[in-house]
N, C-alpha and C. Protein backbone atom coordinates (compact mmCIF):
# COMPACT_ATOMS: atom_id res chain seq x y z
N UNK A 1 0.81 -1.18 0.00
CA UNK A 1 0.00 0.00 0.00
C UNK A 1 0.85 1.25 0.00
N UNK A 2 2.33 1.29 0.44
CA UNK A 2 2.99 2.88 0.36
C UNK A 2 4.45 1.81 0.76
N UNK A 3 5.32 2.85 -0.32
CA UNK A 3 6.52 3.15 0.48
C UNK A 3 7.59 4.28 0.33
N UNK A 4 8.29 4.56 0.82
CA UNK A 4 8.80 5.66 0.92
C UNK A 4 10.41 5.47 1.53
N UNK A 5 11.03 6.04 0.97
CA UNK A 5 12.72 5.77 0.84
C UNK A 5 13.48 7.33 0.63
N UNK A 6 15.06 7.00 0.49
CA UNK A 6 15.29 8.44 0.43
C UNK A 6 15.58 8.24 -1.21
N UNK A 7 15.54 9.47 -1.31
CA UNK A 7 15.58 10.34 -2.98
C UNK A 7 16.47 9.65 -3.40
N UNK A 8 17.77 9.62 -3.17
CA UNK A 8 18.41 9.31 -4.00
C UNK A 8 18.72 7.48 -4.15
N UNK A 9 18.27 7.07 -3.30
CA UNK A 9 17.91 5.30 -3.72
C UNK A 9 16.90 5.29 -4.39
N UNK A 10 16.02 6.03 -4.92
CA UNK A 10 14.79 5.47 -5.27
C UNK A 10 15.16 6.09 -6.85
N UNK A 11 16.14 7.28 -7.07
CA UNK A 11 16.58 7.54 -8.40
C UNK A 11 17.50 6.38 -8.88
N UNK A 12 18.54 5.79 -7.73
CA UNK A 12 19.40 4.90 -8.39
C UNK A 12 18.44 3.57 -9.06
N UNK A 13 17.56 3.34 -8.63
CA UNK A 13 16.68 1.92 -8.98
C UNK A 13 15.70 2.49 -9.90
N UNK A 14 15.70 3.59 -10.66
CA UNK A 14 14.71 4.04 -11.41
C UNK A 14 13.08 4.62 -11.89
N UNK A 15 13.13 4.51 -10.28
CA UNK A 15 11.94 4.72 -9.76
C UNK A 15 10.63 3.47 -9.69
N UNK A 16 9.38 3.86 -10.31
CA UNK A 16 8.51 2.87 -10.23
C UNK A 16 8.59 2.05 -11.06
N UNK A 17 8.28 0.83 -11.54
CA UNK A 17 8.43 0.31 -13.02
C UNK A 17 6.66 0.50 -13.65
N UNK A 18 6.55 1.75 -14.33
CA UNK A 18 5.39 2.49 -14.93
C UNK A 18 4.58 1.34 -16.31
N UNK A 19 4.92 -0.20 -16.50
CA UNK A 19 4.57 -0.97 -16.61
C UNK A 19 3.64 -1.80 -15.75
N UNK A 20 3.82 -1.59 -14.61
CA UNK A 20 2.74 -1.95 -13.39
C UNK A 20 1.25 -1.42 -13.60
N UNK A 21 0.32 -2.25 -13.46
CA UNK A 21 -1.17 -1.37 -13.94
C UNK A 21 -1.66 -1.36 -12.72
N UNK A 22 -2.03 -2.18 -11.51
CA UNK A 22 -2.53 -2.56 -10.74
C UNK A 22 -1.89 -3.66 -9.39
N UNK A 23 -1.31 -3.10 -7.98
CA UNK A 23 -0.88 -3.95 -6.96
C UNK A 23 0.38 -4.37 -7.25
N UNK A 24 0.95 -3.96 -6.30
CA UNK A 24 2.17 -4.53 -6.27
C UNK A 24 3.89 -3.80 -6.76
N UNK A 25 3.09 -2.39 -7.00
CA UNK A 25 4.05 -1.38 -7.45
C UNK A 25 5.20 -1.24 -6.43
N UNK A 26 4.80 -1.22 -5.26
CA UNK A 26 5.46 -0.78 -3.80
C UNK A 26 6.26 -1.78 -3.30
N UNK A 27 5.86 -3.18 -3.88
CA UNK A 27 6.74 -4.41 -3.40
C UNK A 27 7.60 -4.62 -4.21
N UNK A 28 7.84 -3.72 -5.87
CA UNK A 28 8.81 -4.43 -6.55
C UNK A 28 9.75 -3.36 -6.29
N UNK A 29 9.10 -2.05 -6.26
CA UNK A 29 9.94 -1.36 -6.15
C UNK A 29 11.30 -1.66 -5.23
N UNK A 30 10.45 -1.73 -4.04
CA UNK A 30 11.39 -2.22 -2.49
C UNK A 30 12.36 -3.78 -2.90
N UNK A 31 11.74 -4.30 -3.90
CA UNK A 31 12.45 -5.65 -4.11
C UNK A 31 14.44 -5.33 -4.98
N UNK A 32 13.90 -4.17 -5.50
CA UNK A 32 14.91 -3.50 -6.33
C UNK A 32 15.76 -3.15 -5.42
N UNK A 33 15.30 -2.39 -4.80
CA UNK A 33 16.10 -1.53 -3.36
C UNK A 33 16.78 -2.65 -2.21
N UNK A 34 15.72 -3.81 -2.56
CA UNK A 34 16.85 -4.56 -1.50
C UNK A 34 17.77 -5.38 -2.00
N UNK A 35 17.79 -5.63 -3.41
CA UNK A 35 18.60 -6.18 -4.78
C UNK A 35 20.27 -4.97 -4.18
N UNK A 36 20.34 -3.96 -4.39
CA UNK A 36 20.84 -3.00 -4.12
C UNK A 36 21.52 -2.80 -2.76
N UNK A 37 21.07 -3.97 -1.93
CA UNK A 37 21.53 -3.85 -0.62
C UNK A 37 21.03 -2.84 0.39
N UNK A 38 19.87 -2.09 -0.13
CA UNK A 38 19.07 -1.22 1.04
C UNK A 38 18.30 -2.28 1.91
N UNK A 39 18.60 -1.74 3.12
CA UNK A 39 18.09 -1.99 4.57
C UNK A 39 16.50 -1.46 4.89
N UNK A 40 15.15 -2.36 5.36
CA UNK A 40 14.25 -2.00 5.21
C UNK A 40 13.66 -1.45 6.93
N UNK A 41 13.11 -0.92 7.17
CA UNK A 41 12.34 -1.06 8.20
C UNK A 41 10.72 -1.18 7.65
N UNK A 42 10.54 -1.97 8.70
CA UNK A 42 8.75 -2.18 8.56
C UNK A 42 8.25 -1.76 9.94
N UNK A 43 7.46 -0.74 9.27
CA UNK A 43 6.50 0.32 10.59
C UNK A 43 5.09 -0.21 10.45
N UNK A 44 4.95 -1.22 9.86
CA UNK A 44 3.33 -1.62 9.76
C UNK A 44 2.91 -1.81 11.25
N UNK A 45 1.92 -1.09 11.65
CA UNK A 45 1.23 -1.04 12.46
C UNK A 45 1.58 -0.31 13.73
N UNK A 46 2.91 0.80 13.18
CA UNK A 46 3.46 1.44 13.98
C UNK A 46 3.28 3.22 13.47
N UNK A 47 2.89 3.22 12.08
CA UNK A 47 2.33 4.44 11.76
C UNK A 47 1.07 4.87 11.30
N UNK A 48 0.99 6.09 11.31
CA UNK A 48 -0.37 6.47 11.18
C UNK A 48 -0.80 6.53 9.51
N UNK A 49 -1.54 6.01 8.91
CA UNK A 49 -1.71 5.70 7.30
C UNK A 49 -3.40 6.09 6.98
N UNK A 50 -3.48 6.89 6.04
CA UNK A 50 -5.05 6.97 5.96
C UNK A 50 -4.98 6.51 4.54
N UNK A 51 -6.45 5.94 4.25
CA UNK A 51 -6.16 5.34 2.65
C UNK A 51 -7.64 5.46 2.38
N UNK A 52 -7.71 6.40 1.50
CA UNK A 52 -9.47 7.08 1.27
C UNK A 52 -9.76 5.95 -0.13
N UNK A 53 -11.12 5.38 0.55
CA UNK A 53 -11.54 4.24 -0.60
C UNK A 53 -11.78 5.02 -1.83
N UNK A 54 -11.74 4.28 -2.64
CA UNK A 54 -11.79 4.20 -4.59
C UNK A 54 -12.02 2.99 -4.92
N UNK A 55 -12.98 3.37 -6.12
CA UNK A 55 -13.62 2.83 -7.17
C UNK A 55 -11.94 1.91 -7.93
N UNK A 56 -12.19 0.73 -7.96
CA UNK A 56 -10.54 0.42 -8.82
C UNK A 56 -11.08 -0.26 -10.52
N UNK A 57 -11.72 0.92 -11.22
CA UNK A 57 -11.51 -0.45 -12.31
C UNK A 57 -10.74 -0.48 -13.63
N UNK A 58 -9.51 -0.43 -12.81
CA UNK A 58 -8.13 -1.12 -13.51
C UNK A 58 -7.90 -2.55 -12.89
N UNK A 59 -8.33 -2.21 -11.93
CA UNK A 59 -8.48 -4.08 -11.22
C UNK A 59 -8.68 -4.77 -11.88
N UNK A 60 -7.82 -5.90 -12.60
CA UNK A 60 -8.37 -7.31 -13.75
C UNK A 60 -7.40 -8.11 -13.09
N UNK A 61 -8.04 -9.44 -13.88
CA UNK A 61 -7.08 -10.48 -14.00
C UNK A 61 -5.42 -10.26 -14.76
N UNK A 62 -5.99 -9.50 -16.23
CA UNK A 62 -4.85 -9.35 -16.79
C UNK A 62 -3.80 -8.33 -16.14
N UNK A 63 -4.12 -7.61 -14.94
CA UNK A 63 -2.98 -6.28 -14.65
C UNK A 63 -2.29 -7.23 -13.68
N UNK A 64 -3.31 -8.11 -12.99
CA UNK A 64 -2.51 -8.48 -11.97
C UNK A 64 -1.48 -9.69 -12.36
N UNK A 65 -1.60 -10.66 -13.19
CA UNK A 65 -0.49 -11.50 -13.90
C UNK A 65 0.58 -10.54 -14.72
N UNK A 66 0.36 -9.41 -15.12
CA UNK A 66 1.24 -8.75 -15.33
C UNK A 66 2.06 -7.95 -14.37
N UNK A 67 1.56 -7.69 -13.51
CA UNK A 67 2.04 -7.25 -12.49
C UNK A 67 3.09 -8.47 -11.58
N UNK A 68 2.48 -9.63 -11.74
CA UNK A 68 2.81 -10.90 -11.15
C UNK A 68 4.16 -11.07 -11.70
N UNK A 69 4.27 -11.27 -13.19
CA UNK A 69 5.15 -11.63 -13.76
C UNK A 69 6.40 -10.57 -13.94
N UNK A 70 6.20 -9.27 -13.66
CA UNK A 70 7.23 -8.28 -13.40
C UNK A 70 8.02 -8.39 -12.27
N UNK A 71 6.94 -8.59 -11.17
CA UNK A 71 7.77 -8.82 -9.59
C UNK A 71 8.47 -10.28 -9.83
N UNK A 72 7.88 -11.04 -10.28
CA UNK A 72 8.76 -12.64 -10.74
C UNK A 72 10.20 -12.28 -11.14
N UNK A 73 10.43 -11.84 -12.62
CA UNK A 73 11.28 -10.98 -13.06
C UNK A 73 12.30 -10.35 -12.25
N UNK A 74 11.96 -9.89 -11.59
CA UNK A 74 12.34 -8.90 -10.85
C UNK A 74 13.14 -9.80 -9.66
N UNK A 75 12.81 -10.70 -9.28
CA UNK A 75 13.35 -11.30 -8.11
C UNK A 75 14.19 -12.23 -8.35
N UNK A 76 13.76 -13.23 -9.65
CA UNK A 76 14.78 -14.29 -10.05
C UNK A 76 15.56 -13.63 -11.03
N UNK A 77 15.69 -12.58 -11.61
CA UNK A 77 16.97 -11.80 -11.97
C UNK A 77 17.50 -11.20 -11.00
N UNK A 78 17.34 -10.56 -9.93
CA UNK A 78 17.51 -9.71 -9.07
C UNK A 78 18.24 -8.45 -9.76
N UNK A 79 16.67 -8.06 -10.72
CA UNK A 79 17.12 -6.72 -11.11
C UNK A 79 17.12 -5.72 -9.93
N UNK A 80 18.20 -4.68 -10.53
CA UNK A 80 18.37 -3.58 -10.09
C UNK A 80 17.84 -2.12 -10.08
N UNK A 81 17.57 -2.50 -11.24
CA UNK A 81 16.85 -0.95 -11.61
C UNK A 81 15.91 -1.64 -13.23
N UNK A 82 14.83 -0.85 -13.37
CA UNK A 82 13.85 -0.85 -13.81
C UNK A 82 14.31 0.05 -15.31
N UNK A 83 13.93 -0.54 -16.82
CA UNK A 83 14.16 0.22 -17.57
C UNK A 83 12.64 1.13 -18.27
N UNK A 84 11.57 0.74 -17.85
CA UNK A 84 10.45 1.86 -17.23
C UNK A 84 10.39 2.48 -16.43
N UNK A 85 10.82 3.40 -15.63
CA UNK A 85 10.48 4.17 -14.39
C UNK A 85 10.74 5.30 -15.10
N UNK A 86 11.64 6.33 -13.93
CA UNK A 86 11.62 7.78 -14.35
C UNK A 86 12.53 8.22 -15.71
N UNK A 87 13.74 7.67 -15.86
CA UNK A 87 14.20 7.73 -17.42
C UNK A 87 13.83 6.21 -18.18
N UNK A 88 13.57 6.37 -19.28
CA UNK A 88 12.81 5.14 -20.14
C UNK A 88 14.43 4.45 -21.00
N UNK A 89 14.54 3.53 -21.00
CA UNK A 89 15.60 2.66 -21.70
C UNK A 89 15.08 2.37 -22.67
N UNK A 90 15.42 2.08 -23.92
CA UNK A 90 15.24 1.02 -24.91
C UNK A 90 16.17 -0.61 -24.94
């Protein structure tokens, strides 16, 4: 649901991978970052989080196997950085 890092780790890993449609943006990201050797803390249930409901219909089957198969990607390569995020690779 959120994460938040400092600026300049989150430029070295490229930011979000803007291929993501739906869930799971926040876990690959962090999966990158810990590829990278960043250190995590988990404050779940130690900070204050408001999350105002929405209508989701990007919600499918197909975003989320795509989404699935990026974080897959992502872990058994143990990519580093994302060639969708904030500068685009070819």
């Amino acid at each position: 649901m959120n994460v938040s890092g400092r600026k300049q780790d989150v430029l070295n890993v490229n930011g979000f991978d803007e291929r993501m449609l739906y869930r799971g943006e926040d876990r690959e990201i962090g999966e990158r970052l810990m590829n990278c050797g960043i250190k995590f803390k988990q404050i779940r249930y130690s900070a204050i989080c408001v999350h105002l409901h929405h209508d989701r219909p990007y919600k499918n089957d197909e975003a989320i196997k795509l989404n699935q198969a990026i974080r897959k990607a992502t872990k058994t390569n143990k990519y580093k950085i994302t060639k969708f995020g904030i500068k685009k690779y070819k």
